[in-house]
C-alpha atoms as a PDB file:
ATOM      1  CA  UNK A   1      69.290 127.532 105.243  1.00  0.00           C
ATOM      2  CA  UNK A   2      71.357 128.270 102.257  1.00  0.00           C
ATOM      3  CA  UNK A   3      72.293 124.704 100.278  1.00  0.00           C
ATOM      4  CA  UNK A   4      76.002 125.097 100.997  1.00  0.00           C
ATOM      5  CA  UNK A   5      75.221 125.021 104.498  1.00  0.00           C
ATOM      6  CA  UNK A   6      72.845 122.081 103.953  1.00  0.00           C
ATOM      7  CA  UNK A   7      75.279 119.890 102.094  1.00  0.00           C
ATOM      8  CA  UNK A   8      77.836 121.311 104.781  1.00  0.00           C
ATOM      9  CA  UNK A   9      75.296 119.669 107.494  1.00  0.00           C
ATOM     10  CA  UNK A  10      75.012 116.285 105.226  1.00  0.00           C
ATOM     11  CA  UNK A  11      79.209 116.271 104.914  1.00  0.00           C
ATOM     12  CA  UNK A  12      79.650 116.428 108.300  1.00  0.00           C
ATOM     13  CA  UNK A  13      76.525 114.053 109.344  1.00  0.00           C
ATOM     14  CA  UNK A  14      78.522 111.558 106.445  1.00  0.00           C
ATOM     15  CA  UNK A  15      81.837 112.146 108.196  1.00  0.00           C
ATOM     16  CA  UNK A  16      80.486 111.609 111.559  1.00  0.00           C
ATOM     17  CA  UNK A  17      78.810 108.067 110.516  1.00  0.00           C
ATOM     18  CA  UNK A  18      81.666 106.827 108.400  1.00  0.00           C
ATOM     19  CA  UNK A  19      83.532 107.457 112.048  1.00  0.00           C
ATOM     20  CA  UNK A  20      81.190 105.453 113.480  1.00  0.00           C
ATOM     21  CA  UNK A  21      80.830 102.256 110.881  1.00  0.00           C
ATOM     22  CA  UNK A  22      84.007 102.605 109.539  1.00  0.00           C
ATOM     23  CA  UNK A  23      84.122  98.961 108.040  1.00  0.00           C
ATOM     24  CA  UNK A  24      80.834  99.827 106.143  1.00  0.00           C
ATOM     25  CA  UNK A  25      82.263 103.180 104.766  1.00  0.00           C
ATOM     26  CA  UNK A  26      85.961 101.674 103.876  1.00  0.00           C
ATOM     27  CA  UNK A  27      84.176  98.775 101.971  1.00  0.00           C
ATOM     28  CA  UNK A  28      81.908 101.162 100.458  1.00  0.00           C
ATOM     29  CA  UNK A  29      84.714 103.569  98.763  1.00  0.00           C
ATOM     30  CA  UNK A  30      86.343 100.476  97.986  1.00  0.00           C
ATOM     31  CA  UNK A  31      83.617  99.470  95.791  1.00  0.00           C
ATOM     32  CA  UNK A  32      83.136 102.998  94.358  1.00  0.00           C
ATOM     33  CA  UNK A  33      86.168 103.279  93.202  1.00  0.00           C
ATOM     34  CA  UNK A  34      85.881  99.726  91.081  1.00  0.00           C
ATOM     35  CA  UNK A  35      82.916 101.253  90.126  1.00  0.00           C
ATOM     36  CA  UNK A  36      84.732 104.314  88.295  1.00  0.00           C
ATOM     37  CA  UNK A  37      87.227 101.982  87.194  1.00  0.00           C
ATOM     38  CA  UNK A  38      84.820 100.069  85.309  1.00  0.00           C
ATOM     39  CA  UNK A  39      82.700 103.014  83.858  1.00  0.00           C
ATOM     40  CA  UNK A  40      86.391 104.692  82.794  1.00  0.00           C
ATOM     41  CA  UNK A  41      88.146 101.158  81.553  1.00  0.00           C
ATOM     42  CA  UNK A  42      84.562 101.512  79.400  1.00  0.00           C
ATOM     43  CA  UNK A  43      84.801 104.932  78.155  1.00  0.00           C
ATOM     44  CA  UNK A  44      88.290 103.928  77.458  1.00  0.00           C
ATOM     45  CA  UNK A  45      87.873 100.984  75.081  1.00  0.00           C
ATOM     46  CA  UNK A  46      84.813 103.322  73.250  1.00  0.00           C
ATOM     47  CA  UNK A  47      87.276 105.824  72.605  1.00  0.00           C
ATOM     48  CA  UNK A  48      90.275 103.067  71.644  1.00  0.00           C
ATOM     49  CA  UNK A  49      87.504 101.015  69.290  1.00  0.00           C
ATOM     50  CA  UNK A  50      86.832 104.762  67.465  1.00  0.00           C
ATOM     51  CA  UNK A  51      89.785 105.626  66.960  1.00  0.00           C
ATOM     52  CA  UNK A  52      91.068 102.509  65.524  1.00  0.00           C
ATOM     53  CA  UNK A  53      88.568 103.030  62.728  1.00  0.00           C
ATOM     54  CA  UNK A  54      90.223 106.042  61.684  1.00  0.00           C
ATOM     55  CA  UNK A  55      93.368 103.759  61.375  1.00  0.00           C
ATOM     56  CA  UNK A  56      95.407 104.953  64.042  1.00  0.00           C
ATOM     57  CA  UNK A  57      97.370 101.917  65.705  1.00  0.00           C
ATOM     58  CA  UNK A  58      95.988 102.171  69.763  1.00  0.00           C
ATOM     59  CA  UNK A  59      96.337  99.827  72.110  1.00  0.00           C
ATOM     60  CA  UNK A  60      93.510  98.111  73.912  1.00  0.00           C
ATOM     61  CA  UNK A  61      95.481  96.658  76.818  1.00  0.00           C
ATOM     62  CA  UNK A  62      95.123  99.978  79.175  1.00  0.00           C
ATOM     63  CA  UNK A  63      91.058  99.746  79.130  1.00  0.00           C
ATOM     64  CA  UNK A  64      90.649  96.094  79.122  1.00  0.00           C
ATOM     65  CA  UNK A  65      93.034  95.959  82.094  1.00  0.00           C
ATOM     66  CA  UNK A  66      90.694  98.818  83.659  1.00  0.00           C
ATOM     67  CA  UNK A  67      87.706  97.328  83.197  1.00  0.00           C
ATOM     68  CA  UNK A  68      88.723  93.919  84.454  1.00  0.00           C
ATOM     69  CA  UNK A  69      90.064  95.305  87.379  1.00  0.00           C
ATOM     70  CA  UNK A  70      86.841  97.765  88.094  1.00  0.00           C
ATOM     71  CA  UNK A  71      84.882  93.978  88.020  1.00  0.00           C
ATOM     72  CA  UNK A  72      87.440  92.316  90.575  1.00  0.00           C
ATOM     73  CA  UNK A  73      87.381  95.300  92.879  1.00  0.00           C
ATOM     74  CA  UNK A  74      83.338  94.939  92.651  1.00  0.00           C
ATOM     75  CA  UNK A  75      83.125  91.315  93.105  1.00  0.00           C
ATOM     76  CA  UNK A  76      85.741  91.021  95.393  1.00  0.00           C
ATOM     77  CA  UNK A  77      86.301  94.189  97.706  1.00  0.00           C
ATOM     78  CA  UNK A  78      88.133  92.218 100.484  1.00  0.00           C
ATOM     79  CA  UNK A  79      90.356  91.338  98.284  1.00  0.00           C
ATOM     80  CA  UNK A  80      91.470  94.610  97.487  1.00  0.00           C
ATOM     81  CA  UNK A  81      91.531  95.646 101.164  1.00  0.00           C
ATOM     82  CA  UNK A  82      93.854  93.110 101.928  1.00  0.00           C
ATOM     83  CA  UNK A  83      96.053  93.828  99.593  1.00  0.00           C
ATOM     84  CA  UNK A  84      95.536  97.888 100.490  1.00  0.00           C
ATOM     85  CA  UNK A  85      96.634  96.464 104.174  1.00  0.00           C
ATOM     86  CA  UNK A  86      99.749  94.328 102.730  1.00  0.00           C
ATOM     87  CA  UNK A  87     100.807  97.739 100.942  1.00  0.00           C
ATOM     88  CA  UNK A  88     100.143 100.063 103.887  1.00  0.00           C
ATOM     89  CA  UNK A  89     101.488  98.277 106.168  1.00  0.00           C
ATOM     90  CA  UNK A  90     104.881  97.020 104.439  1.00  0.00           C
ATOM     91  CA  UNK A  91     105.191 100.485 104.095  1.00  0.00           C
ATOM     92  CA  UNK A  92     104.962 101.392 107.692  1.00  0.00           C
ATOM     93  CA  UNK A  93     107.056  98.612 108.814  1.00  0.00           C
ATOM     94  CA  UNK A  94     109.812  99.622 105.777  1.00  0.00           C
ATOM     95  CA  UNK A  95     109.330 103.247 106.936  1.00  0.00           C
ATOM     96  CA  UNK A  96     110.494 102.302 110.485  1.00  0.00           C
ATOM     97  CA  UNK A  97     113.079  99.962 109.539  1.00  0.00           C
ATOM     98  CA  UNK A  98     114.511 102.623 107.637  1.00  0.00           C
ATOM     99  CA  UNK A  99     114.348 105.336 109.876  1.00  0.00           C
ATOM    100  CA  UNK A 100     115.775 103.332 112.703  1.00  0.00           C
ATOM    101  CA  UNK A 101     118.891 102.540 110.705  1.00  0.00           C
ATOM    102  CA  UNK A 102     119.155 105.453 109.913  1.00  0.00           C
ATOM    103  CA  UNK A 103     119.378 106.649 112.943  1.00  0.00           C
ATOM    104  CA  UNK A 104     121.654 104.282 114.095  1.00  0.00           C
ATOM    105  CA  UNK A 105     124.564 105.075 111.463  1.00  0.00           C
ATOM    106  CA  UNK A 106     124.349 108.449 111.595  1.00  0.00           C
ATOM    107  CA  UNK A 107     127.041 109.020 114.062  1.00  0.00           C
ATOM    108  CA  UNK A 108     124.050 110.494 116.845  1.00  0.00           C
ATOM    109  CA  UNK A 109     124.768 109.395 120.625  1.00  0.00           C
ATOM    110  CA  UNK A 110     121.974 109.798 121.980  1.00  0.00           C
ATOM    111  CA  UNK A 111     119.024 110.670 119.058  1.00  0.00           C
ATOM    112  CA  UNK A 112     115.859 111.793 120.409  1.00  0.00           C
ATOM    113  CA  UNK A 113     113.423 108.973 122.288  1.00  0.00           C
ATOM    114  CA  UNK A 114     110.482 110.752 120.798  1.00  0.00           C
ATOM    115  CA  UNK A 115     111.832 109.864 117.073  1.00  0.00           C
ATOM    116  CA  UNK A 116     112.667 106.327 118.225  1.00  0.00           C
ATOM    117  CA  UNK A 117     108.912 106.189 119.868  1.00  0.00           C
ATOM    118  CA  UNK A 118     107.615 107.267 116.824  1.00  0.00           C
ATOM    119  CA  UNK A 119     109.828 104.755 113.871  1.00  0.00           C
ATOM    120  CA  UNK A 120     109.131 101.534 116.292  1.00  0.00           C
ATOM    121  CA  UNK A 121     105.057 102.813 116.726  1.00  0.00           C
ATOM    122  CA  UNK A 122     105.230 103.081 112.482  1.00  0.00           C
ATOM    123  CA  UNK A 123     106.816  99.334 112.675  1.00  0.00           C
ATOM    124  CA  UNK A 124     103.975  98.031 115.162  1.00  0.00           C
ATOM    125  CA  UNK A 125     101.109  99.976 113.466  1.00  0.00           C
ATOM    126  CA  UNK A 126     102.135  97.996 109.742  1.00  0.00           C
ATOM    127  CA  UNK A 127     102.204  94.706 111.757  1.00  0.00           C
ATOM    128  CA  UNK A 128      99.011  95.342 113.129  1.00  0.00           C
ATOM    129  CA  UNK A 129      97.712  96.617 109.875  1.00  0.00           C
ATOM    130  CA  UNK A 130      98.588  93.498 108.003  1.00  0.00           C
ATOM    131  CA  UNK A 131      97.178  91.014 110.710  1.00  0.00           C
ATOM    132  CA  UNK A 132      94.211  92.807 110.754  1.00  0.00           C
ATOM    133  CA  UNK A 133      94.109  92.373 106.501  1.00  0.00           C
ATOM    134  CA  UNK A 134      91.122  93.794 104.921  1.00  0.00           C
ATOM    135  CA  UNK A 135      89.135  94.313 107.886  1.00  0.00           C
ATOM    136  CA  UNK A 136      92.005  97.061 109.398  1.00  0.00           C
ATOM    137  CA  UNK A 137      92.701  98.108 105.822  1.00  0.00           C
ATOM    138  CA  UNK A 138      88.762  99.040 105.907  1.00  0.00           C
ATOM    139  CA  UNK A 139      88.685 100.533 108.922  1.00  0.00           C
ATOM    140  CA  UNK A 140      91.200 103.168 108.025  1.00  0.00           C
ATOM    141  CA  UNK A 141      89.823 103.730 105.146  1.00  0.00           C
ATOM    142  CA  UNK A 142      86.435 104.810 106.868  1.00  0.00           C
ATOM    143  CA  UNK A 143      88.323 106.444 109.401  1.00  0.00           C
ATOM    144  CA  UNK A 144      89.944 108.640 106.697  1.00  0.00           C
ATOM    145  CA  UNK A 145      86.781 109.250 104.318  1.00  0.00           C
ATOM    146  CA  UNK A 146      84.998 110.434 107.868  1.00  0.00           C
ATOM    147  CA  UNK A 147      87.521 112.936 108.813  1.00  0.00           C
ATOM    148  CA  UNK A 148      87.667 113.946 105.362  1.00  0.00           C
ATOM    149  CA  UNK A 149      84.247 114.912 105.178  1.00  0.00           C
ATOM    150  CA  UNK A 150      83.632 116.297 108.159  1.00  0.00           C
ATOM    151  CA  UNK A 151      86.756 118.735 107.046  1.00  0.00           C
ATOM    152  CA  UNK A 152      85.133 119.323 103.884  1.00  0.00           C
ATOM    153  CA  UNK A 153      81.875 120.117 105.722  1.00  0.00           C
ATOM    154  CA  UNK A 154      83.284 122.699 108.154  1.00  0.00           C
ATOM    155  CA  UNK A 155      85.111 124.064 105.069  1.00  0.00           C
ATOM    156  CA  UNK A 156      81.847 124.268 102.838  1.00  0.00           C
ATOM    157  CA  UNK A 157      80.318 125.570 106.142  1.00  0.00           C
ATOM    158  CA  UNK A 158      83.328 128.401 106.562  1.00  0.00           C
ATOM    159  CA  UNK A 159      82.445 129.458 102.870  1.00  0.00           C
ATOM    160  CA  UNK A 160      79.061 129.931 103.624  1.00  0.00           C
ATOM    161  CA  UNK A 161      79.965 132.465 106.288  1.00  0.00           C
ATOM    162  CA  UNK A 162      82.032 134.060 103.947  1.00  0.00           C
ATOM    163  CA  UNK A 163      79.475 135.028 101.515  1.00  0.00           C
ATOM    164  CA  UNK A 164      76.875 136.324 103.340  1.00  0.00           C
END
């Protein structure tokens, strides 16, 4: 087995399990990304620090923020997915709201039932999403990573077909 088939195999075995324990997986990327936050706000102030020795006037405000927010997402990943879920979801429920007046004021009789279905499912969805708070934000965000991967994996697995 060639190793883009095997990481194919391990993509879609990742996918297929983040399906699974979604919470797990949503939590995990959560933390992940803090953890690149904090290695970049770090990289960051190295570079700003060097620099300023050379005299050039840089501010330090960008990193530091970084940094500090890389060690709150670490420390507190439910606190990020709640707010993730206050976002998403006030954006669904402002997505239907909008759409629905919308709708209503632009002079159609009778608009499809299929667009209204689908504006008053975006306004239930964001209500649900923000009740549920960081354990629906985390959900969906292993939901997501899984069918990610498991796309990624057929694609790495497609490519492998390809070239031989």
């Amino acid at each position: 087995m060639s190793s883009t088939r095997f990481f194919a195999v391990v993509s879609i075995l990742l996918g297929a399990t983040a399906i699974i324990l979604p919470y797990f997986f949503g939590t995990f990327a959560v933390m992940v990304l803090g953890g690149v936050m904090l290695a970049s706000g770090i990289v960051a102030l190295l570079y700003v620090y060097n620099v300023r020795k050379h005299g050039l006037p840089v501010s330090v405000f960008g990193p530091w923020a970084q940094v500090i927010a890389g060690v709150v997402i670490l420390v507190w990943p439910e606190l990020t997915l709640w707010l993730l879920a206050i976002l998403l979801g006030g954006g669904l429920i402002l997505s239907g709201i909008t759409g629905l007046t919308a709708m209503r004021d632009s002079q159609v009789v009778n608009p499809p039932l299929y667009l209204k279905i689908g504006l008053w499912t975006s306004i239930a969805l964001g209500v649900l999403l923000i009740v549920m708070g960081s354990f629906g934000s985390a959900v969906l965000l292993g939901l997501v990573l899984g069918i990610a991967l498991i796309n990624a994996g057929l694609q790495q697995w497609r490519e492998a077909d390809l070239r031989y």
